[in-house]
PDB file of N, CA and C in Angstrom:
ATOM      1  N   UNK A   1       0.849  -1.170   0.000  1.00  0.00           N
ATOM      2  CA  UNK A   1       0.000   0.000   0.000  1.00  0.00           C
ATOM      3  C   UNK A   1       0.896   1.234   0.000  1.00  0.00           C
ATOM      4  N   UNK A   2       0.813   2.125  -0.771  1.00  0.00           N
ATOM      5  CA  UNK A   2       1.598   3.581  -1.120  1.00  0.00           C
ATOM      6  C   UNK A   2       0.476   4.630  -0.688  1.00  0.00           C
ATOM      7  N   UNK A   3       0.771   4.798   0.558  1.00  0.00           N
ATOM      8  CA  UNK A   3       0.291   6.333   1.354  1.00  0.00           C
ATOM      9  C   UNK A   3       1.419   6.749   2.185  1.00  0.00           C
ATOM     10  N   UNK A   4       1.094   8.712   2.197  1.00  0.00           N
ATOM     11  CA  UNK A   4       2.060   8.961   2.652  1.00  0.00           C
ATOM     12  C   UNK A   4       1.748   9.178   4.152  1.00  0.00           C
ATOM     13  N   UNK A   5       3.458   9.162   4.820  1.00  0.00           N
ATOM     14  CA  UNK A   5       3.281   9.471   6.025  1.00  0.00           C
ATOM     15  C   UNK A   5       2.452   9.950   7.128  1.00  0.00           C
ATOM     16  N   UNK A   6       2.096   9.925   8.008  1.00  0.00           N
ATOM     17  CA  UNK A   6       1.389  10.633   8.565  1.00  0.00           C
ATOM     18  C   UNK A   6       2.656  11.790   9.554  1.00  0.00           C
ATOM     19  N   UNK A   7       1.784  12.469   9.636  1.00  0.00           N
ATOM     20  CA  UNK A   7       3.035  13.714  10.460  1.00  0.00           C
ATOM     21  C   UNK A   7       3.267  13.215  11.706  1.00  0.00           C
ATOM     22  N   UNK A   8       2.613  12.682  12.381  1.00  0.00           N
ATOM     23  CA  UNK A   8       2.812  12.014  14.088  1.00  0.00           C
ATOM     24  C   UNK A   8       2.339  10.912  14.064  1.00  0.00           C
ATOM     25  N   UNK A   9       3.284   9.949  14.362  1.00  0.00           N
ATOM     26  CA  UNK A   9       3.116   8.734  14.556  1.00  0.00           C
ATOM     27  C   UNK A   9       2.100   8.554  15.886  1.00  0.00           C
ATOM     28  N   UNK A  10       0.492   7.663  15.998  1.00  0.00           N
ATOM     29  CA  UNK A  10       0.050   7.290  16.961  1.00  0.00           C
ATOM     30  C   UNK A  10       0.266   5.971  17.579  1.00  0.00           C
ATOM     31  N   UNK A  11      -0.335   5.837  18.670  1.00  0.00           N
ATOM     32  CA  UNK A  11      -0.585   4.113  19.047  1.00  0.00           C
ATOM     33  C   UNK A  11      -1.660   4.491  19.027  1.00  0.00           C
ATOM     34  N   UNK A  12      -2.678   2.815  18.155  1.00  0.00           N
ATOM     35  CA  UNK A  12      -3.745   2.509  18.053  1.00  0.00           C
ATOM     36  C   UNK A  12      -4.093   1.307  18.065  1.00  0.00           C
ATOM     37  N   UNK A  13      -5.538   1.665  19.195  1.00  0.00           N
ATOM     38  CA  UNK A  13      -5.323   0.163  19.484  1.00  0.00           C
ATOM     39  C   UNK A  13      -7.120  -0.317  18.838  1.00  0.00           C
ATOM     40  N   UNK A  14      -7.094  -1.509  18.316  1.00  0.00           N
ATOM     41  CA  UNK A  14      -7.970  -1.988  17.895  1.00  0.00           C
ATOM     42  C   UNK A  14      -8.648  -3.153  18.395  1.00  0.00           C
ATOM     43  N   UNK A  15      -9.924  -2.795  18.836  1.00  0.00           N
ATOM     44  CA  UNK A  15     -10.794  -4.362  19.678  1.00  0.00           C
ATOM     45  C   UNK A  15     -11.505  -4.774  18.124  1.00  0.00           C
ATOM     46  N   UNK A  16     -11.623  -5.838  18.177  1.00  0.00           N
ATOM     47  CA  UNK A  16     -12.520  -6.478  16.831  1.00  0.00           C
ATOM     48  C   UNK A  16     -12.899  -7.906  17.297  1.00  0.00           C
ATOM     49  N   UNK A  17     -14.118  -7.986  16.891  1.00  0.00           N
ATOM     50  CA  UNK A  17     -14.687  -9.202  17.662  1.00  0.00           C
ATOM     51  C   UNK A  17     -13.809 -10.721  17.299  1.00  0.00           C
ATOM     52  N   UNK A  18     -13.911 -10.763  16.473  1.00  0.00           N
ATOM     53  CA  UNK A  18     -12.524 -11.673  15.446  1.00  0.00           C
ATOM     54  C   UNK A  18     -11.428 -11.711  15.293  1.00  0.00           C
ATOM     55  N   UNK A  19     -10.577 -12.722  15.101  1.00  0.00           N
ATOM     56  CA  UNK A  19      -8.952 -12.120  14.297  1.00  0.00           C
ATOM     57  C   UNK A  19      -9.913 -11.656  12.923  1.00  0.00           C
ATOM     58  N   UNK A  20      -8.919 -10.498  12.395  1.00  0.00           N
ATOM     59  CA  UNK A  20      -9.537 -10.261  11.115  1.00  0.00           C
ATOM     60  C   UNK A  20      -8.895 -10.932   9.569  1.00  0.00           C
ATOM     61  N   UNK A  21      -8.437 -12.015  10.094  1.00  0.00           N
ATOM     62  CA  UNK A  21      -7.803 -12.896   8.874  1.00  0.00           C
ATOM     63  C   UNK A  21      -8.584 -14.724   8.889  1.00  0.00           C
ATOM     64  N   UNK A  22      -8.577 -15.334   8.159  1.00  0.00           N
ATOM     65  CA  UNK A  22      -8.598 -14.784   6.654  1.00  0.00           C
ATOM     66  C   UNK A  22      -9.479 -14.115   6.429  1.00  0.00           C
ATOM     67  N   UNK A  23      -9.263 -12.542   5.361  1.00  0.00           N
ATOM     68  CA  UNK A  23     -10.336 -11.743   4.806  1.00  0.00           C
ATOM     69  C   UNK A  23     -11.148 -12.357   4.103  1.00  0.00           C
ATOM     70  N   UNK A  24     -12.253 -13.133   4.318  1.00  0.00           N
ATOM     71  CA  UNK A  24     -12.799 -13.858   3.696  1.00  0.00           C
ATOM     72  C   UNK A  24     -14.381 -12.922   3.924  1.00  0.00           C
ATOM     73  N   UNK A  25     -14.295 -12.388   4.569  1.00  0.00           N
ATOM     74  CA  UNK A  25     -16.304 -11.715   5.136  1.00  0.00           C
ATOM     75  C   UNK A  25     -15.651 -10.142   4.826  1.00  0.00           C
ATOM     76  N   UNK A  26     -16.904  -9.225   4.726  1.00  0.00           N
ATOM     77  CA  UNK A  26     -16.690  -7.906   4.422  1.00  0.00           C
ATOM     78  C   UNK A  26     -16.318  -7.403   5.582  1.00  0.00           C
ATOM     79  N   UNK A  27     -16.607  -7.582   6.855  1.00  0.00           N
ATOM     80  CA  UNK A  27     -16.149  -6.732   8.154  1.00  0.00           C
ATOM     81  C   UNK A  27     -15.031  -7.274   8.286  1.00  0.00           C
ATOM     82  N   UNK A  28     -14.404  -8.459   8.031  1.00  0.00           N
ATOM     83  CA  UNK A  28     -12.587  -9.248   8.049  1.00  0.00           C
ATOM     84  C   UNK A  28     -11.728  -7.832   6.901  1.00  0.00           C
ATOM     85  N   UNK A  29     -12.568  -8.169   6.426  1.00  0.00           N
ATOM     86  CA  UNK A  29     -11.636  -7.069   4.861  1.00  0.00           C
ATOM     87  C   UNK A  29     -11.283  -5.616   5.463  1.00  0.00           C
ATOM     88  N   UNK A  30     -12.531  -5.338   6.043  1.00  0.00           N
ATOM     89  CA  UNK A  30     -12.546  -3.588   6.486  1.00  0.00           C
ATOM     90  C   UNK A  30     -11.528  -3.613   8.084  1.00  0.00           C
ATOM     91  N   UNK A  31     -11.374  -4.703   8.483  1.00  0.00           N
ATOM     92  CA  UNK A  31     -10.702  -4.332   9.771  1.00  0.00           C
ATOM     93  C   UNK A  31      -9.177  -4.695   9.330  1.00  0.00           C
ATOM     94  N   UNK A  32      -9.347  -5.633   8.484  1.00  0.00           N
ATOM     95  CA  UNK A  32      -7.847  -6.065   8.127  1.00  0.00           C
ATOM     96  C   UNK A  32      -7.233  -4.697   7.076  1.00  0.00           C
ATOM     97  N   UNK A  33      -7.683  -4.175   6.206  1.00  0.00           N
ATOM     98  CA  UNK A  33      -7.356  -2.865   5.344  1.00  0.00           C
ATOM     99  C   UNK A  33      -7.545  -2.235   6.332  1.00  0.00           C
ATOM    100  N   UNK A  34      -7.946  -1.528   7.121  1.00  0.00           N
ATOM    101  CA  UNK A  34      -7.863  -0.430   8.133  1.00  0.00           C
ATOM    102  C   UNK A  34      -6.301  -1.103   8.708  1.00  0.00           C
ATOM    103  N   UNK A  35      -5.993  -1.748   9.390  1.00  0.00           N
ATOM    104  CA  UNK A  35      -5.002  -2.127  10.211  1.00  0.00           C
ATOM    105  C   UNK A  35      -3.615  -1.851   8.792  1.00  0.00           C
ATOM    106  N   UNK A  36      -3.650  -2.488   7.901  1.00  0.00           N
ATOM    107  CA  UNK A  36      -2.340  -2.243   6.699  1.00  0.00           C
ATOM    108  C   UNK A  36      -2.775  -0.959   6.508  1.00  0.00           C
ATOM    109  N   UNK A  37      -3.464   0.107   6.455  1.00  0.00           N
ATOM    110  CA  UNK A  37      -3.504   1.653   6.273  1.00  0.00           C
ATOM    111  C   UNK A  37      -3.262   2.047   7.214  1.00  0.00           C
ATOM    112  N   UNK A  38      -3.508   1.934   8.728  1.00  0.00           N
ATOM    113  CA  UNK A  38      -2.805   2.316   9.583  1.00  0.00           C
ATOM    114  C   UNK A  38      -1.353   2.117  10.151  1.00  0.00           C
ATOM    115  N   UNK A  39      -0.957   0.453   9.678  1.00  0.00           N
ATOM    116  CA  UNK A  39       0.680   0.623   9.665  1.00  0.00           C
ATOM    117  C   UNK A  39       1.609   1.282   8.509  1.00  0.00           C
ATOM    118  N   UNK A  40       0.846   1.419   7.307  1.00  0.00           N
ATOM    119  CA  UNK A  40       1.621   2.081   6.201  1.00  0.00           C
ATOM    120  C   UNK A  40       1.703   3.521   6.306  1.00  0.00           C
ATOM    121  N   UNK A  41       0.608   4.359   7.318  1.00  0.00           N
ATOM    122  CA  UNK A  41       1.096   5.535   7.257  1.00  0.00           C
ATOM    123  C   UNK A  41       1.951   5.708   8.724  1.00  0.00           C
ATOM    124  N   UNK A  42       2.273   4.926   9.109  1.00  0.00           N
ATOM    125  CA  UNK A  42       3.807   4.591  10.332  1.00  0.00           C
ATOM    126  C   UNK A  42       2.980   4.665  11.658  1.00  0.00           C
ATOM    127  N   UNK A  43       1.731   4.323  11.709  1.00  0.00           N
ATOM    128  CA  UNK A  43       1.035   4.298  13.284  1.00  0.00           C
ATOM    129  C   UNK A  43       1.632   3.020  13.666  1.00  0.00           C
ATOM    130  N   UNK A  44       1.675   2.758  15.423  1.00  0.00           N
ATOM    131  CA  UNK A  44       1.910   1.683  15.914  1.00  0.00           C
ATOM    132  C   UNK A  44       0.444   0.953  16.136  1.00  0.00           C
ATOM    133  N   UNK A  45       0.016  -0.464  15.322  1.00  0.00           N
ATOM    134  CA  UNK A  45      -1.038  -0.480  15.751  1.00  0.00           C
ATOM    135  C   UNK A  45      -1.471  -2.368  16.621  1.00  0.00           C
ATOM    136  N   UNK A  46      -2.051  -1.519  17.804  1.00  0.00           N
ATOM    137  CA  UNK A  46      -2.226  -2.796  18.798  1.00  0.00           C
ATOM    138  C   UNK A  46      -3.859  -3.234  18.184  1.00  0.00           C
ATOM    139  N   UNK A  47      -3.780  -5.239  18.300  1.00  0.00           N
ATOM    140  CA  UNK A  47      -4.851  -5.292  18.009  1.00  0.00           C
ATOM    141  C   UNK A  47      -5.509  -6.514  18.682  1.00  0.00           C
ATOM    142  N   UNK A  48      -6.548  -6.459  19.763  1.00  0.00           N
ATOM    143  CA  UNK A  48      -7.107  -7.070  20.741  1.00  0.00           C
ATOM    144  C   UNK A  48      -8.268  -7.565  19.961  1.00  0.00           C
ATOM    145  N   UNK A  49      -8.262  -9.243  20.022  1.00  0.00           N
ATOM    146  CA  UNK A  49      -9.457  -9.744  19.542  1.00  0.00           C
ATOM    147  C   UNK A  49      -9.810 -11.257  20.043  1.00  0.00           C
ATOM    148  N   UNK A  50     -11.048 -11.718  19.880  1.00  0.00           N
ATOM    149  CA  UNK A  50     -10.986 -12.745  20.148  1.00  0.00           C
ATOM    150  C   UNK A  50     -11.108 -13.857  19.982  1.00  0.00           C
ATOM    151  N   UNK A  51     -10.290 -15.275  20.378  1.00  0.00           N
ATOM    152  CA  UNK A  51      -9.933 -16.490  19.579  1.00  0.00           C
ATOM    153  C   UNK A  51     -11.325 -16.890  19.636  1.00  0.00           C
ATOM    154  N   UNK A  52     -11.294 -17.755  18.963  1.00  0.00           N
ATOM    155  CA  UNK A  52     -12.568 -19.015  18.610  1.00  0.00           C
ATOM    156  C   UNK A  52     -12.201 -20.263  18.036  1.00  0.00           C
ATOM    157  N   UNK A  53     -10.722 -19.637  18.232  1.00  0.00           N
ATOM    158  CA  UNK A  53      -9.856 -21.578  18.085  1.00  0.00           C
ATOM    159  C   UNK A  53     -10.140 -21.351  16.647  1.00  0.00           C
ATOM    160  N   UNK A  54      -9.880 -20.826  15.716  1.00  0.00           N
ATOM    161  CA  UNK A  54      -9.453 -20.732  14.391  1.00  0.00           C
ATOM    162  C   UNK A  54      -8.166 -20.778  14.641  1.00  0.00           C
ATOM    163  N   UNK A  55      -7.200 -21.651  13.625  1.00  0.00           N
ATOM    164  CA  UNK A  55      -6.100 -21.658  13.504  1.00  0.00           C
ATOM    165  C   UNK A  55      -5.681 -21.068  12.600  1.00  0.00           C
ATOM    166  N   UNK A  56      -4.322 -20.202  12.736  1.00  0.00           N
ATOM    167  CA  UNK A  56      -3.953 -18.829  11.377  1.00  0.00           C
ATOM    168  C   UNK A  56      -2.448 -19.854  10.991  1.00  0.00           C
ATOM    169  N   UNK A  57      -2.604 -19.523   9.928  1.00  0.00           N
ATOM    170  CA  UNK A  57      -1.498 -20.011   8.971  1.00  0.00           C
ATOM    171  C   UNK A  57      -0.164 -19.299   8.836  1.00  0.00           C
ATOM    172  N   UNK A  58       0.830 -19.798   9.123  1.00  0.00           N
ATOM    173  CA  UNK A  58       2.018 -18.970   9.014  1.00  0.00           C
ATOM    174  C   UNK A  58       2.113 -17.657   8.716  1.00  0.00           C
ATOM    175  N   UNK A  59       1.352 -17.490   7.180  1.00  0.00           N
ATOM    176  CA  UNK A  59       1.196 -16.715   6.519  1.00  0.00           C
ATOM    177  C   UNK A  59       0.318 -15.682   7.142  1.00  0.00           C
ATOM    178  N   UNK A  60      -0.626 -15.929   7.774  1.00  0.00           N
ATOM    179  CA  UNK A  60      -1.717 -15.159   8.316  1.00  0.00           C
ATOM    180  C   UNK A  60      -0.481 -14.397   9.695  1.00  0.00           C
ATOM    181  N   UNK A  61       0.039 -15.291  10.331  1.00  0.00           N
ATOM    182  CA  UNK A  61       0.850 -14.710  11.302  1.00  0.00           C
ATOM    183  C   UNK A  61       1.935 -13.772  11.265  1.00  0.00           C
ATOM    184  N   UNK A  62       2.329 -14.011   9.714  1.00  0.00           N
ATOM    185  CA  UNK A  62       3.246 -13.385   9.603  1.00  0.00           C
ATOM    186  C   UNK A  62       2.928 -11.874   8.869  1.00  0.00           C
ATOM    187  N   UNK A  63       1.796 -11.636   8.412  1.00  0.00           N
ATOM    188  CA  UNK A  63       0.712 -10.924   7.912  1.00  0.00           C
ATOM    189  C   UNK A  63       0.774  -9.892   9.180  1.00  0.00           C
ATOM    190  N   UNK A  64      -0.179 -10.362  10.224  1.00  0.00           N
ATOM    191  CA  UNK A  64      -0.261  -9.282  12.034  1.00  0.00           C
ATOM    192  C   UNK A  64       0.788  -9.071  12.665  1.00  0.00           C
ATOM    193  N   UNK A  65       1.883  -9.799  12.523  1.00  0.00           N
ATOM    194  CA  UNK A  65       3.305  -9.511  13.160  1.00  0.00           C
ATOM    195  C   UNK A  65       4.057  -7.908  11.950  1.00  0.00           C
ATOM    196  N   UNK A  66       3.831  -7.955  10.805  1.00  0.00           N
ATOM    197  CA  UNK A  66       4.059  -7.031   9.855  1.00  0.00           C
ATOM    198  C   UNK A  66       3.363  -5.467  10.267  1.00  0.00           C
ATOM    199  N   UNK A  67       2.111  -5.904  10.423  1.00  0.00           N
ATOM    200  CA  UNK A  67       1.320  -4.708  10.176  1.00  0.00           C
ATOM    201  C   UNK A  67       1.030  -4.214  12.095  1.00  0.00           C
ATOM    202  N   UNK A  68       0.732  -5.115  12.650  1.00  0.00           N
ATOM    203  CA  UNK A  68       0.649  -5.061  14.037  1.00  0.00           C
ATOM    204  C   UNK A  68       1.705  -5.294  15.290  1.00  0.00           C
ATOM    205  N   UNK A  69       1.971  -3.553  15.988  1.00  0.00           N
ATOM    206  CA  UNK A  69       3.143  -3.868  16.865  1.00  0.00           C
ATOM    207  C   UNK A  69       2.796  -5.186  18.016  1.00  0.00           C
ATOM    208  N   UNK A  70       1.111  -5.176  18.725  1.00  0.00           N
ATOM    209  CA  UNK A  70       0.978  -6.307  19.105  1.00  0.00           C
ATOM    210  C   UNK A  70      -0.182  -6.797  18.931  1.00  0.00           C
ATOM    211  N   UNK A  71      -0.230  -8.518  19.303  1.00  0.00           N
ATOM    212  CA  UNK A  71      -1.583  -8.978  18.898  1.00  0.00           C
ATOM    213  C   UNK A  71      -2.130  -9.935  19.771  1.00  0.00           C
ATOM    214  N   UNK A  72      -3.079  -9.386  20.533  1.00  0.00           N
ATOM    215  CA  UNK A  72      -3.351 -10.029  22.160  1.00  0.00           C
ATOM    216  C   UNK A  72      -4.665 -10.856  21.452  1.00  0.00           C
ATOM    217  N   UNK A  73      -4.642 -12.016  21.676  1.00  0.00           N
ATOM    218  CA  UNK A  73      -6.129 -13.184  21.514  1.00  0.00           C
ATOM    219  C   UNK A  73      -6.496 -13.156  22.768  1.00  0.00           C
ATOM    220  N   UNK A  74      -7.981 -13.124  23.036  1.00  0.00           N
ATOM    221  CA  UNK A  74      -8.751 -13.527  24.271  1.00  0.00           C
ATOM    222  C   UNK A  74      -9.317 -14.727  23.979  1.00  0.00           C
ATOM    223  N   UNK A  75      -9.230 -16.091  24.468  1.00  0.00           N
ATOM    224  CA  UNK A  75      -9.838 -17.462  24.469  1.00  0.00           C
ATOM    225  C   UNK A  75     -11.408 -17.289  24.334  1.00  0.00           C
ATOM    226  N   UNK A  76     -12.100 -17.743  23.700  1.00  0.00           N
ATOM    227  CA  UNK A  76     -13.242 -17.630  23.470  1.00  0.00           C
ATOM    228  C   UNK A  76     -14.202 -18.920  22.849  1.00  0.00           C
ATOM    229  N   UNK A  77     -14.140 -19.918  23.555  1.00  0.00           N
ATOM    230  CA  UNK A  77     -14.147 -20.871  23.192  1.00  0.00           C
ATOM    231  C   UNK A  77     -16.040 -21.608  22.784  1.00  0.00           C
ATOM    232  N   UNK A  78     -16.442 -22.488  22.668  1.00  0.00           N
ATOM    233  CA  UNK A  78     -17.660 -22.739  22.468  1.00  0.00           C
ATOM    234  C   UNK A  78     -18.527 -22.649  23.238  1.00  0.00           C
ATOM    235  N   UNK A  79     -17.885 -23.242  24.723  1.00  0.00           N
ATOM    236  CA  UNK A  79     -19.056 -22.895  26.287  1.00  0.00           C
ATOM    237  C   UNK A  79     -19.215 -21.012  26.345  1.00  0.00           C
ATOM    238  N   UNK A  80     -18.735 -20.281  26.365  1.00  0.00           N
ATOM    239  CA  UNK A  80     -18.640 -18.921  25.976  1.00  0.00           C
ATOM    240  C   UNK A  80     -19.354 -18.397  25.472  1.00  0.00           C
ATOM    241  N   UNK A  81     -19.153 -18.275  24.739  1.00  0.00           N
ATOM    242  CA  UNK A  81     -20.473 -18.423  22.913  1.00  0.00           C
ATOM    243  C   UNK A  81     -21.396 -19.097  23.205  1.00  0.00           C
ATOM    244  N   UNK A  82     -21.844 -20.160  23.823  1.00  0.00           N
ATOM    245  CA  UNK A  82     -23.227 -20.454  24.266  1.00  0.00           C
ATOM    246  C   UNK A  82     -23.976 -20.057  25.453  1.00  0.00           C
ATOM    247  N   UNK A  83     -23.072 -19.748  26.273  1.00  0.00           N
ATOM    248  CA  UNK A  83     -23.381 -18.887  27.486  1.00  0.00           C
ATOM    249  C   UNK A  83     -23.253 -17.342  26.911  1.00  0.00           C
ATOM    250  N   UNK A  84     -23.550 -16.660  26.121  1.00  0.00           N
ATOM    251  CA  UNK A  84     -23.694 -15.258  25.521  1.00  0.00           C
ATOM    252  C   UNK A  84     -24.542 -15.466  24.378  1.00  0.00           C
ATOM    253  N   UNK A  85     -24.811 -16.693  24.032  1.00  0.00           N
ATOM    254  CA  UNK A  85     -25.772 -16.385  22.999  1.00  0.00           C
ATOM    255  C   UNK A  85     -27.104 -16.642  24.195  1.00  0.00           C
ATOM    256  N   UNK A  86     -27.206 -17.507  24.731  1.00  0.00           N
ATOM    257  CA  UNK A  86     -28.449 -17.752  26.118  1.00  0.00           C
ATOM    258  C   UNK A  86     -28.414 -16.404  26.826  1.00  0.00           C
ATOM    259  N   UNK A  87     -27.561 -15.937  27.033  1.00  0.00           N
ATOM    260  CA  UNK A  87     -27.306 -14.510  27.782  1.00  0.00           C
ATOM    261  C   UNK A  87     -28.337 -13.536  26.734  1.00  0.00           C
ATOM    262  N   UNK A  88     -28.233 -13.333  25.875  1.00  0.00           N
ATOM    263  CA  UNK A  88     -28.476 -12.156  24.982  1.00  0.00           C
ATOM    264  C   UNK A  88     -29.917 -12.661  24.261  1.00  0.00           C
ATOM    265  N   UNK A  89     -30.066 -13.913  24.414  1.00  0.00           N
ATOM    266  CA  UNK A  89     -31.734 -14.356  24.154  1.00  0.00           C
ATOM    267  C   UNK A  89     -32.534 -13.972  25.747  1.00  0.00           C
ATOM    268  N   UNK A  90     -31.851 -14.431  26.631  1.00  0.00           N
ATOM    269  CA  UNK A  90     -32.752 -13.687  27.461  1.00  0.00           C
ATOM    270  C   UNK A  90     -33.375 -12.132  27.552  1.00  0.00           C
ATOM    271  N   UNK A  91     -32.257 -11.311  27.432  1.00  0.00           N
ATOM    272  CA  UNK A  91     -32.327 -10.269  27.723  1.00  0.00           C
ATOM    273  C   UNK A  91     -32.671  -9.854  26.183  1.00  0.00           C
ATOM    274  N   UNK A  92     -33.189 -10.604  25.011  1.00  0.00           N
ATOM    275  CA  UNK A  92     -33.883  -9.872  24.082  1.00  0.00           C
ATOM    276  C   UNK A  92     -32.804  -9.282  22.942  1.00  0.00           C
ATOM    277  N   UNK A  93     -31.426  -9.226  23.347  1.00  0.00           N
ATOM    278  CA  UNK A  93     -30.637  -8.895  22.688  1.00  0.00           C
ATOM    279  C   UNK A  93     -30.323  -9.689  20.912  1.00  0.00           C
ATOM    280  N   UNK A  94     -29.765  -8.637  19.925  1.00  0.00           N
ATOM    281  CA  UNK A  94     -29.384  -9.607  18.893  1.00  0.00           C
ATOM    282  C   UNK A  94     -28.655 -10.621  19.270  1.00  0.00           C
ATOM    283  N   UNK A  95     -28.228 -11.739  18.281  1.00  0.00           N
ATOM    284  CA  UNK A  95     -28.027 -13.191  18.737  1.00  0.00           C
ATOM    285  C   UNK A  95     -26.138 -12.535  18.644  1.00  0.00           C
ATOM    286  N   UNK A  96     -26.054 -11.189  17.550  1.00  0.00           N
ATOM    287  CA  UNK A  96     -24.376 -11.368  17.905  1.00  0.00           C
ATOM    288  C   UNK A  96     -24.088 -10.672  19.077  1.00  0.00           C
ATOM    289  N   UNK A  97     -24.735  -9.604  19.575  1.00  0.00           N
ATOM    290  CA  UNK A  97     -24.360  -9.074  21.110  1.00  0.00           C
ATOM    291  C   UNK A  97     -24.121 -10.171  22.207  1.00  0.00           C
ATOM    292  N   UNK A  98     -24.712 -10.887  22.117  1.00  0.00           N
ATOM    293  CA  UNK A  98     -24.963 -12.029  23.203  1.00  0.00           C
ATOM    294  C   UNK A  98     -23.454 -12.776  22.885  1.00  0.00           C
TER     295      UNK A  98
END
């Protein structure tokens, strides 16, 4: 990606419900291009998300280690996700809030 500099380098940090790789869904694409536009114009960018036991491919790793100074996974496993989807049917919520 060819953009120029930004005048002051920030830290930015990014929560996203997902790793955003593989770009395979339109919100993967928009968080993953936001993150390579934010390291190409020289921001430091942190990015907090959470596992679901998808496994990333070398390539994918070596992809967030490039563009991202760090990359924190929160475990998020299937009991989780069913205890937040029951959570968020109770309380009426959409099924992805939950």
């Amino acid at each position: 990606m060819s953009v120029a500099p930004a005048p002051r380098s920030l830290a930015i940090v990014i929560s996203y419900s997902r790793v955003s790789l593989p770009m395979t869904r339109a919100d993967q694409m928009t968080v993953g291009h936001l993150i390579a536009f934010l390291s190409a114009r020289g921001h430091a960018v942190d990015l907090y998300a959470l596992d679901a036991g998808e496994a990333l491919t070398p390539e994918q790793q070596d992809w967030l280690a490039r563009h991202c100074r760090t990359v924190r996974l929160f475990p998020h496993g299937l009991v989780h996700r069913l205890r937040g989807l029951v959570s968020g049917l109770v309380r009426g919520l959409p099924l992805q809030v939950g």
